[in-house]
PDB file of N, CA and C in Angstrom:
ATOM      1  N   UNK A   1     117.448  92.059  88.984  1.00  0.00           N
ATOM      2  CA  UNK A   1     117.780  92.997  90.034  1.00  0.00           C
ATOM      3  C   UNK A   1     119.173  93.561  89.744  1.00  0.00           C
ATOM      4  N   UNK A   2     119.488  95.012  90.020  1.00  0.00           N
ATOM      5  CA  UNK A   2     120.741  95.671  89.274  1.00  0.00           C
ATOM      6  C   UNK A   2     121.452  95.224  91.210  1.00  0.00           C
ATOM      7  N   UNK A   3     122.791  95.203  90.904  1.00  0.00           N
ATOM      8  CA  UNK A   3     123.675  94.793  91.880  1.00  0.00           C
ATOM      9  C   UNK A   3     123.395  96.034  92.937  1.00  0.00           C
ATOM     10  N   UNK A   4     123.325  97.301  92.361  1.00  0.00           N
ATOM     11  CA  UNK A   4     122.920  98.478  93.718  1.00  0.00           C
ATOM     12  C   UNK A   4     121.430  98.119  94.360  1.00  0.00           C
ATOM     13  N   UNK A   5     120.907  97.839  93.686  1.00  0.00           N
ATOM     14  CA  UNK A   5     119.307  97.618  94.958  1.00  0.00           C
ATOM     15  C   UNK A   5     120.459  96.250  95.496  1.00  0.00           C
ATOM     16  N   UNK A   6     120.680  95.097  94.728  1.00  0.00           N
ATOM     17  CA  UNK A   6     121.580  94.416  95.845  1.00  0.00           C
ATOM     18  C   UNK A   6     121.950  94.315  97.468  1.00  0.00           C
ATOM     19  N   UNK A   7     122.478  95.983  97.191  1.00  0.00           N
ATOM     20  CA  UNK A   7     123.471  96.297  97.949  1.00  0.00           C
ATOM     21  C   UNK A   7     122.836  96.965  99.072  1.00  0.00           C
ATOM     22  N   UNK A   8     121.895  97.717  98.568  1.00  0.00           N
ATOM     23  CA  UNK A   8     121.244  98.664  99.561  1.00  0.00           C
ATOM     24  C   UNK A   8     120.594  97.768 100.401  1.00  0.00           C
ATOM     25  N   UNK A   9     119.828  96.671  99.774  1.00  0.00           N
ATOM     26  CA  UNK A   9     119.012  95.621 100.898  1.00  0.00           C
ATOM     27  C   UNK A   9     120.220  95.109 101.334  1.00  0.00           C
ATOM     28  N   UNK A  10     121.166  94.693 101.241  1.00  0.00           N
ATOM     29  CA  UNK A  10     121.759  94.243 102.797  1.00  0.00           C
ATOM     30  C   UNK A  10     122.542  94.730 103.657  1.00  0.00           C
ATOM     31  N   UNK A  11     122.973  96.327 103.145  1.00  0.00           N
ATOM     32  CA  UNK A  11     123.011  97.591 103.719  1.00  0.00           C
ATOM     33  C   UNK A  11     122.178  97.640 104.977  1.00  0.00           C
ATOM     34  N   UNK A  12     120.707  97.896 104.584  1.00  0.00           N
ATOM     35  CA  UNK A  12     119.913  98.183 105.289  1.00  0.00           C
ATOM     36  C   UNK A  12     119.691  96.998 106.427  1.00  0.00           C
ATOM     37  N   UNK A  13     119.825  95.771 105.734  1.00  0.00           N
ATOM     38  CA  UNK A  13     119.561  94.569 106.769  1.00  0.00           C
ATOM     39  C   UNK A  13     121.209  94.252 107.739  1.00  0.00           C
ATOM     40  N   UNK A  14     122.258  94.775 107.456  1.00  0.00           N
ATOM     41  CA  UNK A  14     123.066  94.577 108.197  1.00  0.00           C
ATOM     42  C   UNK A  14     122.786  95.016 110.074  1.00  0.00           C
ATOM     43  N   UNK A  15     121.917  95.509 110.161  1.00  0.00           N
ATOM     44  CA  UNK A  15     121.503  96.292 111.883  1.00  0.00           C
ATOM     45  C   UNK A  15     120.605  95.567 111.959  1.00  0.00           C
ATOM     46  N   UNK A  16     120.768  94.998 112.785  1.00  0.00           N
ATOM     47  CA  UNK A  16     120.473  93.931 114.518  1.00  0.00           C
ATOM     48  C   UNK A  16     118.611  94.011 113.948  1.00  0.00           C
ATOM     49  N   UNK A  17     118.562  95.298 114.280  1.00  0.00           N
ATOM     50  CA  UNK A  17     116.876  96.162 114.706  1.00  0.00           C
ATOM     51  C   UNK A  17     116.280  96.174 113.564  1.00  0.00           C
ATOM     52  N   UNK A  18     116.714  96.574 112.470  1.00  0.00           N
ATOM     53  CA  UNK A  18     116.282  96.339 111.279  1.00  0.00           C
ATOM     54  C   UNK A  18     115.848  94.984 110.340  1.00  0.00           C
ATOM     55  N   UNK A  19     116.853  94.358 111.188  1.00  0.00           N
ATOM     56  CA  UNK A  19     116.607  92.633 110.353  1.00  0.00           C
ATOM     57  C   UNK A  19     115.526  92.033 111.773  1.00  0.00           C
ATOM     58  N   UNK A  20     115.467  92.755 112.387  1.00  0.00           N
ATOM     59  CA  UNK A  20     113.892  91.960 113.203  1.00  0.00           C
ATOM     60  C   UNK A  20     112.767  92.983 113.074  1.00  0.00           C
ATOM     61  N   UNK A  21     112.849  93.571 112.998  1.00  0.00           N
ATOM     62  CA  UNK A  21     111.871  94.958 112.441  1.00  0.00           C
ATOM     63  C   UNK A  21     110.841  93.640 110.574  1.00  0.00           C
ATOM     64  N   UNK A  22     112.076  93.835 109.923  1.00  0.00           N
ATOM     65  CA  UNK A  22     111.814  93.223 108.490  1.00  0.00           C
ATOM     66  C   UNK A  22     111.244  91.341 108.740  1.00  0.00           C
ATOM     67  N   UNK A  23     112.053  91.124 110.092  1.00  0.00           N
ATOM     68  CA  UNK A  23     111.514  89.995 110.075  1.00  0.00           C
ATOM     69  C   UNK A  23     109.762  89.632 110.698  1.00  0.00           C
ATOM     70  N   UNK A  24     109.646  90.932 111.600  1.00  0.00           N
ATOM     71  CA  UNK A  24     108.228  90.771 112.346  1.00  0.00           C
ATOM     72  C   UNK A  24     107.326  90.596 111.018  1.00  0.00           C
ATOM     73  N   UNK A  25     107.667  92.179 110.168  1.00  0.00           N
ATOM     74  CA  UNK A  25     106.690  92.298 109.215  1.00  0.00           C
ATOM     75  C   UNK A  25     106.242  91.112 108.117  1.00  0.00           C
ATOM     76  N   UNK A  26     107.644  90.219 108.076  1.00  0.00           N
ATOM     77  CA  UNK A  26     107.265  89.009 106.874  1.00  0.00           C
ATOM     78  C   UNK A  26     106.207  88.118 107.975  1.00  0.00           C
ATOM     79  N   UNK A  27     106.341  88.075 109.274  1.00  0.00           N
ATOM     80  CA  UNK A  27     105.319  87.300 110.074  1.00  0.00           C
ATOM     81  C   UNK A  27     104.140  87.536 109.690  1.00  0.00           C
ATOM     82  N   UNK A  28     103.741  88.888 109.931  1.00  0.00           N
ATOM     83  CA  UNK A  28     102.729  89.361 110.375  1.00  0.00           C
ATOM     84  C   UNK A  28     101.871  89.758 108.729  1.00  0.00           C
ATOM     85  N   UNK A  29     102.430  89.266 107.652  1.00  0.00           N
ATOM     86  CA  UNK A  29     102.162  89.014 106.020  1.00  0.00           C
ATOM     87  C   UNK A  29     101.512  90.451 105.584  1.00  0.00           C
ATOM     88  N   UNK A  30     100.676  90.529 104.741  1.00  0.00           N
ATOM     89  CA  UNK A  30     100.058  91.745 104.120  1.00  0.00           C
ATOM     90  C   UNK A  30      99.153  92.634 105.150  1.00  0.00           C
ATOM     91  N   UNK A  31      99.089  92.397 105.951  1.00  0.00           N
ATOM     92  CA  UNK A  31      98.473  93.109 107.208  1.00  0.00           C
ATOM     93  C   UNK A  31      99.226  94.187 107.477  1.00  0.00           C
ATOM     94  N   UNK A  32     100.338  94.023 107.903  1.00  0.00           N
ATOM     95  CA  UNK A  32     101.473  94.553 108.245  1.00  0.00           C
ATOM     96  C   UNK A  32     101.359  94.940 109.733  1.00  0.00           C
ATOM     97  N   UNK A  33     101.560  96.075 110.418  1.00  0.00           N
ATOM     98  CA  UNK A  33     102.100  96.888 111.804  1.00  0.00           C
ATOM     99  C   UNK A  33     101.903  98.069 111.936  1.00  0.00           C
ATOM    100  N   UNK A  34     101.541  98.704 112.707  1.00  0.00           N
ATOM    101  CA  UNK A  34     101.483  99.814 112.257  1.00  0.00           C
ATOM    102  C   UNK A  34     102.582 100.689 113.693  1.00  0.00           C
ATOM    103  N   UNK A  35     103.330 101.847 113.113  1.00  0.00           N
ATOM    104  CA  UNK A  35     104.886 101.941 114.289  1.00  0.00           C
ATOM    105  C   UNK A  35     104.477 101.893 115.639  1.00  0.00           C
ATOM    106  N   UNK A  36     103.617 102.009 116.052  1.00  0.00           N
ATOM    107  CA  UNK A  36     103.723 101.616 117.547  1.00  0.00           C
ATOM    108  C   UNK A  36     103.513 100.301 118.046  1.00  0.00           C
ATOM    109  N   UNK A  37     103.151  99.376 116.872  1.00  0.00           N
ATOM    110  CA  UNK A  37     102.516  97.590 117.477  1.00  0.00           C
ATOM    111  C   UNK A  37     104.098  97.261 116.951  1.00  0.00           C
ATOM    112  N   UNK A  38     104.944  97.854 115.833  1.00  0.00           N
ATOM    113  CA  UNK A  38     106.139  97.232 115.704  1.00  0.00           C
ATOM    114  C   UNK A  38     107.107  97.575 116.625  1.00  0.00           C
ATOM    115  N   UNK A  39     107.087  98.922 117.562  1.00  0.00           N
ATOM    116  CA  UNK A  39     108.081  99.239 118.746  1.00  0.00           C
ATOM    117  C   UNK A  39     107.215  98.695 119.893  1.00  0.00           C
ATOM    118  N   UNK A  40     106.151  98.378 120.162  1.00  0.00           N
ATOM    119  CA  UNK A  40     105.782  97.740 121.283  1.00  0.00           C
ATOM    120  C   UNK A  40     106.746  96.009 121.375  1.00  0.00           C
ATOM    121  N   UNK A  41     105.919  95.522 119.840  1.00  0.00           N
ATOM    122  CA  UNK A  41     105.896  93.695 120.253  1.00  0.00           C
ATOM    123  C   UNK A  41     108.536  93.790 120.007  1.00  0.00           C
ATOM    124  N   UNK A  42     108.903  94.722 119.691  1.00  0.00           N
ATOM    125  CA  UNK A  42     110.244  94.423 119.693  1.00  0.00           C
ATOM    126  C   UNK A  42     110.813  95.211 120.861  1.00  0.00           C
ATOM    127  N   UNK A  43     110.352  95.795 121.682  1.00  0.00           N
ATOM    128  CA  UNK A  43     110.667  96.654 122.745  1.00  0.00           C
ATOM    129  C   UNK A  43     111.925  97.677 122.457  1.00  0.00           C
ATOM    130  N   UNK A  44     111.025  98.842 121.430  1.00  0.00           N
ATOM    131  CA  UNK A  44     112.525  99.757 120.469  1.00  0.00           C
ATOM    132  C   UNK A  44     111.622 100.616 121.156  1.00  0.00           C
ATOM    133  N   UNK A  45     112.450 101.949 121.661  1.00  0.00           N
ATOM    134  CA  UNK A  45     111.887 103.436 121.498  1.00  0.00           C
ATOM    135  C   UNK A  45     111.295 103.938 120.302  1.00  0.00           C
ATOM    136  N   UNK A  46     109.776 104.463 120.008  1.00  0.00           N
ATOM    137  CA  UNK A  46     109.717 104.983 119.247  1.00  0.00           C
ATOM    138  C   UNK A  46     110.701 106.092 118.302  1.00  0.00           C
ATOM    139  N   UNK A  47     111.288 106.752 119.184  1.00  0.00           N
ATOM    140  CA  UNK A  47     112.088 107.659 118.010  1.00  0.00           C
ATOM    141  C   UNK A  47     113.211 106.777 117.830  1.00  0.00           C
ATOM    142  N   UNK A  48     113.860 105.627 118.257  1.00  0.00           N
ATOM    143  CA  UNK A  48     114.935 105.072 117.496  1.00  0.00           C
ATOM    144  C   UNK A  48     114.325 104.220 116.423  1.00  0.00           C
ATOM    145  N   UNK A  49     113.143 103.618 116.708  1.00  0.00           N
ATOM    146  CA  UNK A  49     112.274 102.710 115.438  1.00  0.00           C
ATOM    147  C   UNK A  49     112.063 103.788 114.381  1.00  0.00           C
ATOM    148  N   UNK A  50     111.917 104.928 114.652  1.00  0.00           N
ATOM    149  CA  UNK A  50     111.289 105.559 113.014  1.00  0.00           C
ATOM    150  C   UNK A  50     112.510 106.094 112.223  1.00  0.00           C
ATOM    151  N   UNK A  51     113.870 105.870 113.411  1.00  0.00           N
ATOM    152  CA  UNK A  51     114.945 106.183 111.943  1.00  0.00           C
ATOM    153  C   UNK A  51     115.350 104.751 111.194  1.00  0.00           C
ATOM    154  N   UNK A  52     114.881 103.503 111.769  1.00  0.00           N
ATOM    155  CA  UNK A  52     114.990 102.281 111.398  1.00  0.00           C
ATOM    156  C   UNK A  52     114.199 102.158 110.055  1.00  0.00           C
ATOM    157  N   UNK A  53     113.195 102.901 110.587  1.00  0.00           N
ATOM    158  CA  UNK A  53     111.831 102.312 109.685  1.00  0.00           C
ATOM    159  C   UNK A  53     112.011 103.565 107.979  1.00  0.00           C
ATOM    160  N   UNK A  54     112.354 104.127 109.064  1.00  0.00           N
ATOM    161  CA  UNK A  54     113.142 105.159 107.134  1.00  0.00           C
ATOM    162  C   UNK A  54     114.099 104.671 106.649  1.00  0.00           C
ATOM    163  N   UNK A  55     115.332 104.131 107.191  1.00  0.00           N
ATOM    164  CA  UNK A  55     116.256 103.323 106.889  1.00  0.00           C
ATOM    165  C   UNK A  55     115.464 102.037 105.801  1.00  0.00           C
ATOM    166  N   UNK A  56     114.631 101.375 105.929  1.00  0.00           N
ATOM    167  CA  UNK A  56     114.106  99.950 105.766  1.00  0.00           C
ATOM    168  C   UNK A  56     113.325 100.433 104.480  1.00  0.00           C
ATOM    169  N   UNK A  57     112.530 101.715 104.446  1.00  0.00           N
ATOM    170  CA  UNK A  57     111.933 102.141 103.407  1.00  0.00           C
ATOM    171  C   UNK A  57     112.508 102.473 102.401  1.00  0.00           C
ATOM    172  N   UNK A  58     113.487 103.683 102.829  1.00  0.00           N
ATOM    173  CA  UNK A  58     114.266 103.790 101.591  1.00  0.00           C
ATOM    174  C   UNK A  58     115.163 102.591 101.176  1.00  0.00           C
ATOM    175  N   UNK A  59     115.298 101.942 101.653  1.00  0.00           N
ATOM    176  CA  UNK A  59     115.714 100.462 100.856  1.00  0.00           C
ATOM    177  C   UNK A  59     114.465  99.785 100.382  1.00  0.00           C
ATOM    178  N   UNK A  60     113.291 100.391  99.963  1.00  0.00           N
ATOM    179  CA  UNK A  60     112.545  99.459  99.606  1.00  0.00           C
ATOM    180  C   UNK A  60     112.093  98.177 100.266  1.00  0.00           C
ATOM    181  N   UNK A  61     112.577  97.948 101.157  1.00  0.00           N
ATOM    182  CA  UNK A  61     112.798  96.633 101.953  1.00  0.00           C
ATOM    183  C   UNK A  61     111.240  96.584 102.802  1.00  0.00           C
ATOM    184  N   UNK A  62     110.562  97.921 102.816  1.00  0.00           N
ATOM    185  CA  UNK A  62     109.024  98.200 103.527  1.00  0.00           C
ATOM    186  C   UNK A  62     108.390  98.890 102.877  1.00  0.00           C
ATOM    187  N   UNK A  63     107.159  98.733 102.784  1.00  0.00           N
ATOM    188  CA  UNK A  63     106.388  99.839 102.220  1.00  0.00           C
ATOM    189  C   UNK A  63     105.264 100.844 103.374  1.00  0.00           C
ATOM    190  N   UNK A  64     105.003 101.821 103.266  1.00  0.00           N
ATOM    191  CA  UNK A  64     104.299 102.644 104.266  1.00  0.00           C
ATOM    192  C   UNK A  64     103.154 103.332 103.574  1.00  0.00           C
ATOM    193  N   UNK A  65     102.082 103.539 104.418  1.00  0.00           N
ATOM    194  CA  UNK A  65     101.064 103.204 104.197  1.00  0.00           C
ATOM    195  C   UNK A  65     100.194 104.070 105.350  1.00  0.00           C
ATOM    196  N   UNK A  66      99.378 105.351 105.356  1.00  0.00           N
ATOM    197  CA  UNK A  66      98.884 106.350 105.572  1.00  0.00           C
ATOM    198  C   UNK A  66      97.441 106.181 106.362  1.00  0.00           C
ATOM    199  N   UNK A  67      97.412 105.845 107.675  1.00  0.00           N
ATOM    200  CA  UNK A  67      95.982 105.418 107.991  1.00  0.00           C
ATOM    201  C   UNK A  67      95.384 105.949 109.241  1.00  0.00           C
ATOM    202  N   UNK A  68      94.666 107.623 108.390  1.00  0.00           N
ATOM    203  CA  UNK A  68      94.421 108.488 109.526  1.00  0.00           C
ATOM    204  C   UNK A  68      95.866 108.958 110.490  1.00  0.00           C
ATOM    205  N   UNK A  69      95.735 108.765 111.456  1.00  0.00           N
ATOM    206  CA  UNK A  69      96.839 109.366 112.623  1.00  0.00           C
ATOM    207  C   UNK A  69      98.197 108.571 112.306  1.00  0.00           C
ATOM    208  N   UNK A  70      97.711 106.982 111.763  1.00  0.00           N
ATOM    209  CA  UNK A  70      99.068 106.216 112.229  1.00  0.00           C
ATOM    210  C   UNK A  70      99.699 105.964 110.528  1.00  0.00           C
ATOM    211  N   UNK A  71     100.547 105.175 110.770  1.00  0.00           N
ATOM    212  CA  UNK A  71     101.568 104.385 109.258  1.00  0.00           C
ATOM    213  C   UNK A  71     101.229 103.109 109.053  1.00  0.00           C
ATOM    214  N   UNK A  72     100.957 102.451 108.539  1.00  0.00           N
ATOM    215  CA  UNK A  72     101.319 101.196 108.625  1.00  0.00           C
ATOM    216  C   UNK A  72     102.318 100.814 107.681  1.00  0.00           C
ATOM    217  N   UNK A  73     102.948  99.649 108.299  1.00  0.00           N
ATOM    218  CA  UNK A  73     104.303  99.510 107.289  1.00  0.00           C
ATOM    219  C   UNK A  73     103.989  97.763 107.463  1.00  0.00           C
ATOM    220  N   UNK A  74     104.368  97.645 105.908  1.00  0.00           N
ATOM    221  CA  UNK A  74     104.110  95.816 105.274  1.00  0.00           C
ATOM    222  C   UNK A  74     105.922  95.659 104.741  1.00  0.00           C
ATOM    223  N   UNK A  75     105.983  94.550 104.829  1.00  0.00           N
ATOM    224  CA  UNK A  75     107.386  93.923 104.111  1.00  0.00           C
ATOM    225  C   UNK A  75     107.234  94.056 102.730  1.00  0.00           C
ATOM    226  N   UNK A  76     108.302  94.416 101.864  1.00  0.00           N
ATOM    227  CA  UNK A  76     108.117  94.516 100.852  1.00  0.00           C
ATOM    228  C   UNK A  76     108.702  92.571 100.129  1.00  0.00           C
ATOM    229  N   UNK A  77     107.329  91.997 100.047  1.00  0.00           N
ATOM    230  CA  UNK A  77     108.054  90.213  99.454  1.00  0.00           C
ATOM    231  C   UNK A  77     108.958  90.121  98.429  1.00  0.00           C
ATOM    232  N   UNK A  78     108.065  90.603  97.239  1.00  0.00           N
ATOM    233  CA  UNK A  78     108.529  90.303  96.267  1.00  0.00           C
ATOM    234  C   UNK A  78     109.415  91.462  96.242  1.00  0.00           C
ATOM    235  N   UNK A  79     110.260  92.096  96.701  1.00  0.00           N
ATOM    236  CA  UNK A  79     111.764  92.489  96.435  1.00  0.00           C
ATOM    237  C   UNK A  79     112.890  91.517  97.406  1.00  0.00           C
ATOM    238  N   UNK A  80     112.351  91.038  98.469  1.00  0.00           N
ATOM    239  CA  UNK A  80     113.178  89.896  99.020  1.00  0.00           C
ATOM    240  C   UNK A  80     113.192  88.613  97.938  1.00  0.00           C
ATOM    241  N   UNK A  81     111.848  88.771  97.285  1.00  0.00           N
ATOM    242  CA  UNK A  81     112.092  86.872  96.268  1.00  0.00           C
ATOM    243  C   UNK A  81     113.202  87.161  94.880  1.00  0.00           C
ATOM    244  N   UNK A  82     112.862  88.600  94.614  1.00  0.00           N
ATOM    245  CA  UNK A  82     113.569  88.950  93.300  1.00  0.00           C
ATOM    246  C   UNK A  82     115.281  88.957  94.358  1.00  0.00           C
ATOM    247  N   UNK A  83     115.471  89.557  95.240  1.00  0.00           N
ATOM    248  CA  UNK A  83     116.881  89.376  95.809  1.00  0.00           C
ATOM    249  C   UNK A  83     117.210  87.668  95.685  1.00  0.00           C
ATOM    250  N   UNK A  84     116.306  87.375  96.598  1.00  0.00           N
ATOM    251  CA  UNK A  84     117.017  85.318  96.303  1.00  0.00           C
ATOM    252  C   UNK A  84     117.441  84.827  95.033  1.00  0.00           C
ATOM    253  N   UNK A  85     115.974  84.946  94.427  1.00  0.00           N
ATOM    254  CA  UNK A  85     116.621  84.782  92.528  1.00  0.00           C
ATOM    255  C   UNK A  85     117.896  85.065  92.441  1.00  0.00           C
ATOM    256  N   UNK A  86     118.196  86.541  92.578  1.00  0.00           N
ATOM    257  CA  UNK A  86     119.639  87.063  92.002  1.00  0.00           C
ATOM    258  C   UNK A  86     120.964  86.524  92.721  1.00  0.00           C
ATOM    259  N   UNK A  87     120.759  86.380  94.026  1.00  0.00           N
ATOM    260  CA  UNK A  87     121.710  85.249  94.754  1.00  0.00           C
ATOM    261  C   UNK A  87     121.703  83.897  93.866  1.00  0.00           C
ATOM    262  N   UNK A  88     120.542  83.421  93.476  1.00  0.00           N
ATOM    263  CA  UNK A  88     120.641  82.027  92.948  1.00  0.00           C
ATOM    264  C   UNK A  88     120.443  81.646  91.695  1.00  0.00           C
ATOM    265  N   UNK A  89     120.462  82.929  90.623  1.00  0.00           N
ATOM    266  CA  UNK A  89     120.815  82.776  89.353  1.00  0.00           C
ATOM    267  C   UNK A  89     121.440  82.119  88.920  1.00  0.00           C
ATOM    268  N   UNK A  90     122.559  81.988  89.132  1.00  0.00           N
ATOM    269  CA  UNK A  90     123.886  81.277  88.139  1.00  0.00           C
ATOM    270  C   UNK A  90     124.132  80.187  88.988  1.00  0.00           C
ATOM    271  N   UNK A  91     123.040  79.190  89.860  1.00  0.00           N
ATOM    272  CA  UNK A  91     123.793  78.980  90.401  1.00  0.00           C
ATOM    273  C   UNK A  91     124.020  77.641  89.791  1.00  0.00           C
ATOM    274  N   UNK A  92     125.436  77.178  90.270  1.00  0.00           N
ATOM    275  CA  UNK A  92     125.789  75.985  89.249  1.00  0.00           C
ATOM    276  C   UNK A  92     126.443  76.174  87.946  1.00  0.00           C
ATOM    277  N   UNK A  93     126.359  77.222  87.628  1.00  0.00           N
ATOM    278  CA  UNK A  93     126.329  77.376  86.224  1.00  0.00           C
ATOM    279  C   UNK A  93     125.370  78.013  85.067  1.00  0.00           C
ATOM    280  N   UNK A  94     124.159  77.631  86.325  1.00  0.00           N
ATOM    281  CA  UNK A  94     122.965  77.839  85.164  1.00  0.00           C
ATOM    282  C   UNK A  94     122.294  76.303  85.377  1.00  0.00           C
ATOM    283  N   UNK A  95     123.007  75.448  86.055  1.00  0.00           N
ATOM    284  CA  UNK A  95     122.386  74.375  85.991  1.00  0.00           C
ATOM    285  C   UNK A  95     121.782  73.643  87.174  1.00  0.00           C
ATOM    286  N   UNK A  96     121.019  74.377  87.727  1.00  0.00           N
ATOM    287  CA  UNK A  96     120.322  74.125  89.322  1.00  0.00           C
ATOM    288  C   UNK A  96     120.236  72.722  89.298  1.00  0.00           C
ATOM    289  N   UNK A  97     120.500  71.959  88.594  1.00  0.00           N
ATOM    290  CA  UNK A  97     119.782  70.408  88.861  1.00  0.00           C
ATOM    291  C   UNK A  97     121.279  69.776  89.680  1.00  0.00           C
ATOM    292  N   UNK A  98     122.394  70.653  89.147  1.00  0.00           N
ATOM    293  CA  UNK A  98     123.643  70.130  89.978  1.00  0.00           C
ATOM    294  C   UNK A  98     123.617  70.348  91.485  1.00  0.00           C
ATOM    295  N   UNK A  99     122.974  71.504  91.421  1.00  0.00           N
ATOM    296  CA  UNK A  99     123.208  72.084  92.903  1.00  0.00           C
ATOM    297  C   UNK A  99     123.162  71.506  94.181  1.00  0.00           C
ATOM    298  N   UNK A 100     123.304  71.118  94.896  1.00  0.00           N
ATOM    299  CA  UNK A 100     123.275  70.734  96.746  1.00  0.00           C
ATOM    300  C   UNK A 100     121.497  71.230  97.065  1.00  0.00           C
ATOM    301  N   UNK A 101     121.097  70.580  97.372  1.00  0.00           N
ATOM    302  CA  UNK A 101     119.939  70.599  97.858  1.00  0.00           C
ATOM    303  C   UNK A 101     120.011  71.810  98.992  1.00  0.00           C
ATOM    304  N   UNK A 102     119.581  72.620  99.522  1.00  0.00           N
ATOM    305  CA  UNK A 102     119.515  73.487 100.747  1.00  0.00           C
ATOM    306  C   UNK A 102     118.630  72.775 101.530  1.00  0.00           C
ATOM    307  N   UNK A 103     119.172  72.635 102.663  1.00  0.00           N
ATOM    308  CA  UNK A 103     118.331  72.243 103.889  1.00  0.00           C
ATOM    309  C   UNK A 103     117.337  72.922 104.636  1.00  0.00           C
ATOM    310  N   UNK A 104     115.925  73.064 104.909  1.00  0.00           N
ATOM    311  CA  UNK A 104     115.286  73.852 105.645  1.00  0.00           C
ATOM    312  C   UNK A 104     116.206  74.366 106.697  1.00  0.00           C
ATOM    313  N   UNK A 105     115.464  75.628 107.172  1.00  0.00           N
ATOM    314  CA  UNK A 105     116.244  76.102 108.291  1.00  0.00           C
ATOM    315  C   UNK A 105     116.089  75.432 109.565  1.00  0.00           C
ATOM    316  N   UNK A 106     116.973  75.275 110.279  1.00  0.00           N
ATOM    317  CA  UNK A 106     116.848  74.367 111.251  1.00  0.00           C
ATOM    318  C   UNK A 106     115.859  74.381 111.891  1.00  0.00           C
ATOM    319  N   UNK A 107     114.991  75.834 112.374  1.00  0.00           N
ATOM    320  CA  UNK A 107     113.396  76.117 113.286  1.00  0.00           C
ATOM    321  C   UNK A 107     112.445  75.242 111.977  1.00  0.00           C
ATOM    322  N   UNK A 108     112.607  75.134 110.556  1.00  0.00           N
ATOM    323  CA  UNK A 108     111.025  74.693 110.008  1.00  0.00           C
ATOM    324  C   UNK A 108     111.513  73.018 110.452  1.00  0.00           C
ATOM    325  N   UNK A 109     112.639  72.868 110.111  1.00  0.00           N
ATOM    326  CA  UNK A 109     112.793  71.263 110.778  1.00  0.00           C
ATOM    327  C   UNK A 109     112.668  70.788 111.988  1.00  0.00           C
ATOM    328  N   UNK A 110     112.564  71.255 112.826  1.00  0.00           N
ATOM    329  CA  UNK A 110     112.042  71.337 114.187  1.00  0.00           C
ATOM    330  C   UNK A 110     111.093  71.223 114.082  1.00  0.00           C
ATOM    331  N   UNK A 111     110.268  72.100 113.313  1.00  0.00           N
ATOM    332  CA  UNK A 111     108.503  72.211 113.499  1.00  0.00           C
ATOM    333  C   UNK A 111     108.250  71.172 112.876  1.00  0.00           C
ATOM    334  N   UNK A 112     108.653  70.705 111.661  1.00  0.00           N
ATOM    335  CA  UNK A 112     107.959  69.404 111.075  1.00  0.00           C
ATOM    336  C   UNK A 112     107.963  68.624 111.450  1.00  0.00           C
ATOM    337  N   UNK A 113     109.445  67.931 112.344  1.00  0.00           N
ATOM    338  CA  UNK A 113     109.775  66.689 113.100  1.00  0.00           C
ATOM    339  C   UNK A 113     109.291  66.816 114.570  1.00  0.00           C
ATOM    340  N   UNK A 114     108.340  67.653 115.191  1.00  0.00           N
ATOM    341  CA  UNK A 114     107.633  67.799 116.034  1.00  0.00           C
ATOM    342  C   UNK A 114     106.479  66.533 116.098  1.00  0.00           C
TER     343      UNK A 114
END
């Protein structure tokens, strides 16, 4: 990943609306939303969601998707997994076996120790 796509995904994910917008869609997996089930279930005005949702696209961060009257828009994964990689390239050195273990996020540890 070149450091400008980098940049642009957390550009784009720096706004509130946008990083739950991106987060519904990783829920809701290859199915995706289509803009009115994603401004309904987050309670956004349609015309403030579709400058979000151009925002999110042109970062690549969504893909859109033409169906009859409506859009549907899916998370784009594998540019979030290729972003982690590039966060966690070097990490160590190069030598991940040094590294600190990362802890689940505190909600999947919750759910497991349920």
């Amino acid at each position: 990943m070149e450091k400008s796509t980098a940049t642009a995904v957390f550009e784009s994910l720096a706004s509130g609306i946008r990083l739950d917008v991106y987060r519904l869609l990783v829920r809701k997996g290859p199915d995706g939303l289509v803009a009115g089930e994603i401004a309904g279930a987050l309670d956004i005005p349609s015309t403030n969601l579709s400058f979000h949702l151009k925002a999110l696209t042109q970062a690549r961060l969504v893909s859109v998707e033409q169906e009859g009257r409506y859009q549907r828009y899916r998370a784009n994964m594998p540019l979030m997994q290729d972003l982690i990689g590039y966060l966690t390239a070097e990490c160590c050195s190069g030598k991940p076996e040094q590294c600190v273990a990362v802890p689940a996020p505190a909600r999947a540890r919750r759910k497991a120790g349920s």
